[in-house]
C-alpha atoms as a PDB file:
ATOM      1  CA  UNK A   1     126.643  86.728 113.752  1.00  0.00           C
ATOM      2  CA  UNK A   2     126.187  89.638 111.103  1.00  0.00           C
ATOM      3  CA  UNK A   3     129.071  91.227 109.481  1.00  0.00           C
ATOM      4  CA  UNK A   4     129.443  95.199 110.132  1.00  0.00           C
ATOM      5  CA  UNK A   5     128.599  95.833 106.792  1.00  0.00           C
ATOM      6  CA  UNK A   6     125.102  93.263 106.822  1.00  0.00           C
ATOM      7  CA  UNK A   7     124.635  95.836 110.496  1.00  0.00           C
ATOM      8  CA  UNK A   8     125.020  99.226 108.542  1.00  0.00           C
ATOM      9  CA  UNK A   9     122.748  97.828 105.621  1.00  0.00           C
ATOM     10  CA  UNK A  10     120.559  96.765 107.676  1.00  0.00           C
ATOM     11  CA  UNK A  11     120.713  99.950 109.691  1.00  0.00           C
ATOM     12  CA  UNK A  12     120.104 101.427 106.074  1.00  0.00           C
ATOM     13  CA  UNK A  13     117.417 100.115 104.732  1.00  0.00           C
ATOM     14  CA  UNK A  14     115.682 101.081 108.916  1.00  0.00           C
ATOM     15  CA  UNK A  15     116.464 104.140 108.015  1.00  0.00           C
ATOM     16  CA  UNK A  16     115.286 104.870 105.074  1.00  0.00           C
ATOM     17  CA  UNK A  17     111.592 103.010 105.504  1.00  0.00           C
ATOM     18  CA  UNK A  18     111.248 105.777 108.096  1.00  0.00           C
ATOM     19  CA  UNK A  19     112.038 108.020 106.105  1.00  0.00           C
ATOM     20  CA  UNK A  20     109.935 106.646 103.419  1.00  0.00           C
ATOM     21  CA  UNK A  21     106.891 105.392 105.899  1.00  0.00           C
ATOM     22  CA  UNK A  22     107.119 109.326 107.266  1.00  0.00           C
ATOM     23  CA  UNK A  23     107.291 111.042 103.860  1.00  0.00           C
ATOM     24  CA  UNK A  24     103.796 108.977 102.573  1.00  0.00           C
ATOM     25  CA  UNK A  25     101.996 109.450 105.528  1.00  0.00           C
ATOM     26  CA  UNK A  26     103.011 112.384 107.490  1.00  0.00           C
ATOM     27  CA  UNK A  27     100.479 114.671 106.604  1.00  0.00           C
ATOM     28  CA  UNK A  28      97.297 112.577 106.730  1.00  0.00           C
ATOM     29  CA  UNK A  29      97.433 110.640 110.495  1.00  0.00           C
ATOM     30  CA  UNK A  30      94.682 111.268 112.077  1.00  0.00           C
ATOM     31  CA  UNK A  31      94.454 112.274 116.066  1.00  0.00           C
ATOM     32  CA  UNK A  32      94.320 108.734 117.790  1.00  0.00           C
ATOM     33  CA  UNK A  33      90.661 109.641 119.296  1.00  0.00           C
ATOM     34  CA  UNK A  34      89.270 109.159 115.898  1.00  0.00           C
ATOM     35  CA  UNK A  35      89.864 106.330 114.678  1.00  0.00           C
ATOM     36  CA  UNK A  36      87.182 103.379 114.282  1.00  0.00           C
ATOM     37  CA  UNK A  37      87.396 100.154 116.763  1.00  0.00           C
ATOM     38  CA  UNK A  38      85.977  97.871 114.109  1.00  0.00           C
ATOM     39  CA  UNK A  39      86.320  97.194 110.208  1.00  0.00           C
ATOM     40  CA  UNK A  40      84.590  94.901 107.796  1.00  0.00           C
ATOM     41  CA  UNK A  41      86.314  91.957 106.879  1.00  0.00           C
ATOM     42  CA  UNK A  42      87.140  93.373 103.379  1.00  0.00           C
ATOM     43  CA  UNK A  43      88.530  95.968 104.461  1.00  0.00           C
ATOM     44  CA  UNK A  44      90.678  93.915 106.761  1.00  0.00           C
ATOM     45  CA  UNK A  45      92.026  91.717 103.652  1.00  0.00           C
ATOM     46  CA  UNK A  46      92.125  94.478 101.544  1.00  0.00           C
ATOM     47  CA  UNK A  47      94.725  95.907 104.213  1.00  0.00           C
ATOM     48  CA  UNK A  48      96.903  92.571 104.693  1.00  0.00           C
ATOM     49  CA  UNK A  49      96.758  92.320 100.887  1.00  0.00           C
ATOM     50  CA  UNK A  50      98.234  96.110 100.758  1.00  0.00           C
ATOM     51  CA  UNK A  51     100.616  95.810 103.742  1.00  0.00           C
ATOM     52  CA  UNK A  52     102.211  92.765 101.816  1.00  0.00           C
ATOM     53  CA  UNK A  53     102.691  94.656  98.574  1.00  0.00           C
ATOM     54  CA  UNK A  54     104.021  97.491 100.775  1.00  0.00           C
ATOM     55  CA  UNK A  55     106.217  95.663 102.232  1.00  0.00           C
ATOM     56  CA  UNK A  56     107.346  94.031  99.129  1.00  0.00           C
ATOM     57  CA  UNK A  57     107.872  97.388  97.281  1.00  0.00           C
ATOM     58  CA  UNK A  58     109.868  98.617 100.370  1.00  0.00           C
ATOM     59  CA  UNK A  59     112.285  95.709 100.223  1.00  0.00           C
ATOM     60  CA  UNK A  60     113.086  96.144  96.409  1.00  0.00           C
ATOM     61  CA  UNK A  61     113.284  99.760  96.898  1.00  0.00           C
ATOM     62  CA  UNK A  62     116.243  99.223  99.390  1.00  0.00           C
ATOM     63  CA  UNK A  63     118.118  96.996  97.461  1.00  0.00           C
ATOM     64  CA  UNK A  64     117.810  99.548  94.991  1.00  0.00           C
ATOM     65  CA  UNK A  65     119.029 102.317  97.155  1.00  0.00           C
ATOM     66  CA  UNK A  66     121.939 100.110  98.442  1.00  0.00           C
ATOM     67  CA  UNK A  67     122.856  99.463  94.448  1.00  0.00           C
ATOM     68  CA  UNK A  68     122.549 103.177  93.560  1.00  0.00           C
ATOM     69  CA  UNK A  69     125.293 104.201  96.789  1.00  0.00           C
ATOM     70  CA  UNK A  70     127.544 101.290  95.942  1.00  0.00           C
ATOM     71  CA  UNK A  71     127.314 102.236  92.381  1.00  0.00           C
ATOM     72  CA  UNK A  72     128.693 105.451  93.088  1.00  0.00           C
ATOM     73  CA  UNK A  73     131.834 103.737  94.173  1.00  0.00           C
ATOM     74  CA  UNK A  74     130.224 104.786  97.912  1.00  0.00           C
ATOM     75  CA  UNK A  75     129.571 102.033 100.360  1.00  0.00           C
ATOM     76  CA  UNK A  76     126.755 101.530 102.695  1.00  0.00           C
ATOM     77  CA  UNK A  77     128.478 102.090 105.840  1.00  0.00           C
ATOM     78  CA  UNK A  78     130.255 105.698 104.477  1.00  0.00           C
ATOM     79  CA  UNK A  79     127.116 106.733 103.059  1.00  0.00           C
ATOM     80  CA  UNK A  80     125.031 105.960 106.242  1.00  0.00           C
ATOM     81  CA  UNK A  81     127.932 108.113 108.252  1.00  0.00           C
ATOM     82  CA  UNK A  82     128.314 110.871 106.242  1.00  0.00           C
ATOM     83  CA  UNK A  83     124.270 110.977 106.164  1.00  0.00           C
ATOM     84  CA  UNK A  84     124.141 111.513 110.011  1.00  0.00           C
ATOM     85  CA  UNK A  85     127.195 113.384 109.866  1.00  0.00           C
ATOM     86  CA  UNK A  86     125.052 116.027 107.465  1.00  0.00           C
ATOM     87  CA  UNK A  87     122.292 115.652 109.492  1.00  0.00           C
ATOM     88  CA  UNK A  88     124.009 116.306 112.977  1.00  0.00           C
ATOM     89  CA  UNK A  89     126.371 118.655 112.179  1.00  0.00           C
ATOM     90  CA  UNK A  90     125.309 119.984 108.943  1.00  0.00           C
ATOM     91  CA  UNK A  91     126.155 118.822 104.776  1.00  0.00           C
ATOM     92  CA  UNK A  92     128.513 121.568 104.598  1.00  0.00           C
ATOM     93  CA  UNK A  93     130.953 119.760 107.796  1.00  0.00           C
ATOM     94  CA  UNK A  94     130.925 116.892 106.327  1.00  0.00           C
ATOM     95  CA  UNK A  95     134.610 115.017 106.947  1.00  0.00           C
ATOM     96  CA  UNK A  96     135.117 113.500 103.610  1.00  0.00           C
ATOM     97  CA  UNK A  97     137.119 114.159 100.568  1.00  0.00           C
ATOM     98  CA  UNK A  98     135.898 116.125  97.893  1.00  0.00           C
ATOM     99  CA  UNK A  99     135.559 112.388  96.082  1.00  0.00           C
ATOM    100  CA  UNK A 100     133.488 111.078  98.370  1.00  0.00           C
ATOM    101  CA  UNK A 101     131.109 114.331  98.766  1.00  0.00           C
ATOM    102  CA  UNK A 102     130.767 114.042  95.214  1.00  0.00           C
ATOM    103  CA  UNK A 103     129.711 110.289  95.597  1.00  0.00           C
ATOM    104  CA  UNK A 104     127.647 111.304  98.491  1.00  0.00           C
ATOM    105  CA  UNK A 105     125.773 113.251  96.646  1.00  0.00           C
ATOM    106  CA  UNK A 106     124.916 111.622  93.499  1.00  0.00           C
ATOM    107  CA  UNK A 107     124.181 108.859  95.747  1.00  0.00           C
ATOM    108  CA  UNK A 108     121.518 111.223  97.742  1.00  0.00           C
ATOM    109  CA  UNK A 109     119.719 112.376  94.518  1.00  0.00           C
ATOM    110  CA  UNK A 110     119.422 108.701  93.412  1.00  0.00           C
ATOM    111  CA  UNK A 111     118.194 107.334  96.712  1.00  0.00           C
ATOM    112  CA  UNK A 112     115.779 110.318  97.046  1.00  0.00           C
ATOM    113  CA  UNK A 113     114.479 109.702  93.460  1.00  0.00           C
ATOM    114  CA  UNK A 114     114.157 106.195  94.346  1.00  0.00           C
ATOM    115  CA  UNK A 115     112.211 107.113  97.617  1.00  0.00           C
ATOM    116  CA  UNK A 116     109.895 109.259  95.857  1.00  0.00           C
ATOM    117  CA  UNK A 117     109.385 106.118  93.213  1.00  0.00           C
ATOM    118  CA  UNK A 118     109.060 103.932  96.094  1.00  0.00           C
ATOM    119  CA  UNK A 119     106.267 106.173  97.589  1.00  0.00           C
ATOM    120  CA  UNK A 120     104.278 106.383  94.105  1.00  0.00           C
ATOM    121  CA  UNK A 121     104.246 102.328  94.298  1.00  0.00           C
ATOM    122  CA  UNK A 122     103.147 102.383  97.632  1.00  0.00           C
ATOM    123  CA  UNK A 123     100.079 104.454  97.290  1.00  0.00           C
ATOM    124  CA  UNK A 124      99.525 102.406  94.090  1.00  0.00           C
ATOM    125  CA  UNK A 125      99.410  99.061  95.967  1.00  0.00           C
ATOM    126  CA  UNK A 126      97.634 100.691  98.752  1.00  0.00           C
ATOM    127  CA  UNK A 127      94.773 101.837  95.609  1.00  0.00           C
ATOM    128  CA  UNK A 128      95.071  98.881  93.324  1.00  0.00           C
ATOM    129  CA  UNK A 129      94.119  97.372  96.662  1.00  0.00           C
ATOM    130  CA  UNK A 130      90.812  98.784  97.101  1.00  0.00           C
ATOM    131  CA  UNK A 131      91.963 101.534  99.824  1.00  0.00           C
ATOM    132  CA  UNK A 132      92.467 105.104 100.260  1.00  0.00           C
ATOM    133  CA  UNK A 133      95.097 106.235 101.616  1.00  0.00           C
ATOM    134  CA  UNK A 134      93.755 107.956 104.428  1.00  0.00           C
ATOM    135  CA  UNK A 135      91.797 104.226 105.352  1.00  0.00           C
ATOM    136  CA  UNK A 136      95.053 102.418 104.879  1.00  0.00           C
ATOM    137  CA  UNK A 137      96.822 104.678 106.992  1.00  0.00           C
ATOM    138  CA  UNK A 138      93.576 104.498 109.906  1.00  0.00           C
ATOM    139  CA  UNK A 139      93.514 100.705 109.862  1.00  0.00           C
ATOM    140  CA  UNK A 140      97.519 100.821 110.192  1.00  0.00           C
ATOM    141  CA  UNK A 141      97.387 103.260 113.003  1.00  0.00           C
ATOM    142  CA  UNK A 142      94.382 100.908 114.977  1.00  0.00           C
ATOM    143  CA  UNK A 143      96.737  98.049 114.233  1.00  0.00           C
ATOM    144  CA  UNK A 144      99.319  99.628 115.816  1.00  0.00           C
ATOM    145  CA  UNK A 145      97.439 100.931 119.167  1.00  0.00           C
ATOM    146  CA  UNK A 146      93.986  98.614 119.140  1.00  0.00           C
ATOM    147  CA  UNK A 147      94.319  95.315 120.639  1.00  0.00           C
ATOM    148  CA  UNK A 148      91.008  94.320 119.150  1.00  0.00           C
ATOM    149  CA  UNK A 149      92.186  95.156 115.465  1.00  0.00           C
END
């Protein structure tokens, strides 16, 4: 069984490829309609080639992340509660010490700063790859609802 604190990291590092995934490609999905059935088989490996070095970059990001809050003398767990605490309830009813709100938010700038790193790399891969990103994200989004791709 996992610990409560593998859980909340875990739950972490969810939450913040969301967040991540979101922020990168948010603005350029494409209606569902338009999308092509079919791509050439280059395409194809240049997208599993891509999706690996997303995926790699997402995973060293994290651990990154999970350094930067722990650095801050903040742990996972506290961090991931006081972030939906903000979010549900607002930053400024946050139920922590003025320590840990402090810690909280060095730990938010860093992880942001991070994410925005992380989402530089990703295009990058995505590029170095042979893609744009609006292909990448098309191919990802046929993955995702096309049987046949």
């Amino acid at each position: 069984m996992f610990s409560k604190t593998a859980h909340f990291k875990k739950s972490f590092a969810f939450l913040v490829f969301i967040f991540a995934t979101l922020g990168l490609f948010a603005q350029m999905v494409p209606p569902a309609q338009t999308l092509p059935s079919s791509y050439t088989d280059k395409e194809l490996k240049q997208f599993v080639k891509a999706v690996a070095e997303v995926i790699e970059i997402q995973e060293q990001s994290q651990l990154g992340m999970m350094k930067a809050i722990e650095d801050n003398n903040l742990s996972v767990e506290r961090f991931n509660e006081m972030l939906m605490e903000g979010q549900t309830q607002g930053q400024e009813n946050i139920d922590a010490s003025e320590e840990e709100l402090i810690a909280f938010t060095n730990s938010m700038n860093e992880v942001q700063m991070l994410q925005m790193q992380m989402q530089e790399k990703m295009m990058k891969a995505i590029t170095d790859n042979g893609l744009e990103i609006n292909q990448y994200q098309n191919i990802m989004q046929s993955y995702e609802v096309n049987e046949e791709v």
